[in-house]
N, C-alpha and C. Protein backbone atom coordinates (compact mmCIF):
# COMPACT_ATOMS: atom_id res chain seq x y z
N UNK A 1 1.86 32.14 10.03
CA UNK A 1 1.36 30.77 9.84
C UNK A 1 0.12 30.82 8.96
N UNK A 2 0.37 30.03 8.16
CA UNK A 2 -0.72 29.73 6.69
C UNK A 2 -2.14 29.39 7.64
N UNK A 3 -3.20 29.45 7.67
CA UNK A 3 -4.40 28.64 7.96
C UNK A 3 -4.84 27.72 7.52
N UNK A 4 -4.59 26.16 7.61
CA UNK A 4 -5.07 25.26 7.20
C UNK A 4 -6.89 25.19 7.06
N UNK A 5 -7.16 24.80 5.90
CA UNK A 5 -8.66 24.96 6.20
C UNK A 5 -9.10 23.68 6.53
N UNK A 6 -10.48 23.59 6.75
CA UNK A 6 -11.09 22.09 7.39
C UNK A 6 -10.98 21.36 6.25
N UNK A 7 -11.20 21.68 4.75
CA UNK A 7 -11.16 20.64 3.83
C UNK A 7 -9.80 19.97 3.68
N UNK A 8 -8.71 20.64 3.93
CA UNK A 8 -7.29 20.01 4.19
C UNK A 8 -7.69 18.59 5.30
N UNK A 9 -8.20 18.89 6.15
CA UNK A 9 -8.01 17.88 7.33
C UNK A 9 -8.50 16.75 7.04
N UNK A 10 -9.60 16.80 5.95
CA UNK A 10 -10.30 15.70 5.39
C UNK A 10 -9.53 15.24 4.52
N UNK A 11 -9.01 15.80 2.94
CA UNK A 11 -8.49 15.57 2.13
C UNK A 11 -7.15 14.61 2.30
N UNK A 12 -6.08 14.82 3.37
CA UNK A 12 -4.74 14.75 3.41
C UNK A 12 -5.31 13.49 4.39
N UNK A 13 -5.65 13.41 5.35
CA UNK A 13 -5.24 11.98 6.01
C UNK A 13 -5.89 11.12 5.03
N UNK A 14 -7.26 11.47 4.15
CA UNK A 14 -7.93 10.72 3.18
C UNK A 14 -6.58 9.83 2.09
N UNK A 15 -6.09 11.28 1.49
CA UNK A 15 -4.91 10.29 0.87
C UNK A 15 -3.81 9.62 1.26
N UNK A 16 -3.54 9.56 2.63
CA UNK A 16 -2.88 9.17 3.01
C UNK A 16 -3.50 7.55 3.40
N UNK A 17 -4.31 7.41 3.83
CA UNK A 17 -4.68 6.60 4.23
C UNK A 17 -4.55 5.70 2.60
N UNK A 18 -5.33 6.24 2.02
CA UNK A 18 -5.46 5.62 0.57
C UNK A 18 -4.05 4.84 0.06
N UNK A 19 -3.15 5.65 -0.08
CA UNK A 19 -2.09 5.13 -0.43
C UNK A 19 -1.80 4.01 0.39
N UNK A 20 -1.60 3.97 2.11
CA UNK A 20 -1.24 3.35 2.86
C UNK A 20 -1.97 1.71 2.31
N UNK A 21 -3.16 1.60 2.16
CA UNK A 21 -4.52 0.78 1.70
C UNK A 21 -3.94 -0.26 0.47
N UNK A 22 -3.62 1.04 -1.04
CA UNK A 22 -3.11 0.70 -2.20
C UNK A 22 -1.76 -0.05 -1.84
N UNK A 23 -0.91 0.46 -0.99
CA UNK A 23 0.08 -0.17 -1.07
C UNK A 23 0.32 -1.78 -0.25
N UNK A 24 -0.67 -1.92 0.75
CA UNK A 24 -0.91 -3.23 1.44
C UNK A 24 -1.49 -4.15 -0.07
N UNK A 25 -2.68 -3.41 -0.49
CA UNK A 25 -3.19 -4.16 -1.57
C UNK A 25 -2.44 -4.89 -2.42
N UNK A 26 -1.59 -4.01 -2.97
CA UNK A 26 -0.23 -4.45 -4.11
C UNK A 26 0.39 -5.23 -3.58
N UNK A 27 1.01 -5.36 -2.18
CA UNK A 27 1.70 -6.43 -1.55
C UNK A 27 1.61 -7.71 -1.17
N UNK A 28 0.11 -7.44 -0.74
CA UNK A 28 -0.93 -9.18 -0.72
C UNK A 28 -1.29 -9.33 -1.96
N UNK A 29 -1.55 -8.63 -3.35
CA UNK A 29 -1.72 -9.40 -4.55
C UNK A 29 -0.59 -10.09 -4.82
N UNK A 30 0.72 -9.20 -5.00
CA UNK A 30 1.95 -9.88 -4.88
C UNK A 30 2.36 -11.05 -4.31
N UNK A 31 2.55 -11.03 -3.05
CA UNK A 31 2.56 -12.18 -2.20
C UNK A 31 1.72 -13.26 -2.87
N UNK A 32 0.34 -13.33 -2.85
CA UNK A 32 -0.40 -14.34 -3.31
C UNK A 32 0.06 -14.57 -4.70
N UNK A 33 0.01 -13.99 -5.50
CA UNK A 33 0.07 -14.04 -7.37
C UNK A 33 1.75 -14.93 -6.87
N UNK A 34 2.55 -14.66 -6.25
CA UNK A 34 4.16 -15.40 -5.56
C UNK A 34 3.29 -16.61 -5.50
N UNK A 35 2.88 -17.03 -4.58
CA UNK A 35 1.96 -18.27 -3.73
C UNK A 35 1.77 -19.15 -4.75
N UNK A 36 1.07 -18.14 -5.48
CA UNK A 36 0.00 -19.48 -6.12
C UNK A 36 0.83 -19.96 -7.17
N UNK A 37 1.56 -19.28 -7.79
CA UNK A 37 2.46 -19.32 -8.82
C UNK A 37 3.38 -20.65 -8.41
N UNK A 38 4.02 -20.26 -7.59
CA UNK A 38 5.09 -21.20 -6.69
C UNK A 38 4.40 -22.92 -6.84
N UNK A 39 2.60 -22.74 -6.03
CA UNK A 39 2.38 -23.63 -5.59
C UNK A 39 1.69 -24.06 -7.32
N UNK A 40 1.78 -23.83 -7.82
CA UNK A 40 1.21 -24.33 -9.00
C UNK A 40 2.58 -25.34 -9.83
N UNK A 41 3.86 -24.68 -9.75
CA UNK A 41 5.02 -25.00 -10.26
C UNK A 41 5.12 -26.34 -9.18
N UNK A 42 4.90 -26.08 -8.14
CA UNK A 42 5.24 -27.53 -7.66
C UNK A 42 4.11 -28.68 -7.80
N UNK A 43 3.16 -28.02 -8.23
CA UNK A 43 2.01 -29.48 -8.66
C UNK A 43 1.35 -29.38 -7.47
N UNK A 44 1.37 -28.61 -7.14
CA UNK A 44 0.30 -28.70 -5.36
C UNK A 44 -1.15 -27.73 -6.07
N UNK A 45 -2.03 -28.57 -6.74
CA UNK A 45 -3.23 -27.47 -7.30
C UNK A 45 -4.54 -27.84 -6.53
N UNK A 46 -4.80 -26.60 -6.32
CA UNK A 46 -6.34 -26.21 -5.79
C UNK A 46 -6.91 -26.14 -6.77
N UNK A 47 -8.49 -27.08 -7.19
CA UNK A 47 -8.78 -26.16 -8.21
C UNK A 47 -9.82 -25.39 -8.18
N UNK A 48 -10.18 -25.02 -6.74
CA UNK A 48 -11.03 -23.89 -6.08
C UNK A 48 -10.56 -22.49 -6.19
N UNK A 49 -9.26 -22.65 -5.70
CA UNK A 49 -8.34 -21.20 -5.54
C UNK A 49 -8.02 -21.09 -7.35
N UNK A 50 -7.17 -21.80 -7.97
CA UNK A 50 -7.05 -21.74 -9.23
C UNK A 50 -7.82 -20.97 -9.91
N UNK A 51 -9.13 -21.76 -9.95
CA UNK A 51 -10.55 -21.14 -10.90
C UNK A 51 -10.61 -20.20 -10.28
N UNK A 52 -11.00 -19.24 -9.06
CA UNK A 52 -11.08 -17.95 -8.76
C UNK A 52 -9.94 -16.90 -9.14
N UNK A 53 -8.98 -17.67 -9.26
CA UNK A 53 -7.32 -16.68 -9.28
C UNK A 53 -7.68 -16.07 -10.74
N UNK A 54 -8.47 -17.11 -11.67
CA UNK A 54 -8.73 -16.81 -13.16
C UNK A 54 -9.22 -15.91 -13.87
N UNK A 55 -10.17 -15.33 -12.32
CA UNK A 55 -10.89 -14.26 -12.94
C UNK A 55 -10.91 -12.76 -13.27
């Protein structure tokens, strides 16, 4: 059996976690960038959310 060293233990749940993070991220930009898109096509405008979406 290989010896894992302590910097493994840090490193690996680190990226794991990361990815886990990135990939929620991408899904709620998604979802929303869906949302707003949708709700813009139907004429339902915020123009609070709008102007922030802009930036």
């Amino acid at each position: 059996m290989p010896q894992i060293s302590p910097m493994s233990w840090i490193i690996i749940p680190f990226f794991f976690v990361f990815f886990i993070v990135m990939f929620l991220v991408f899904v709620w930009w998604g979802y929303c960038k869906f949302y707003f898109v949708s709700a813009n096509y139907l004429g339902f405008k915020n123009n609070l959310v709008l102007n922030l979406w802009k930036w």
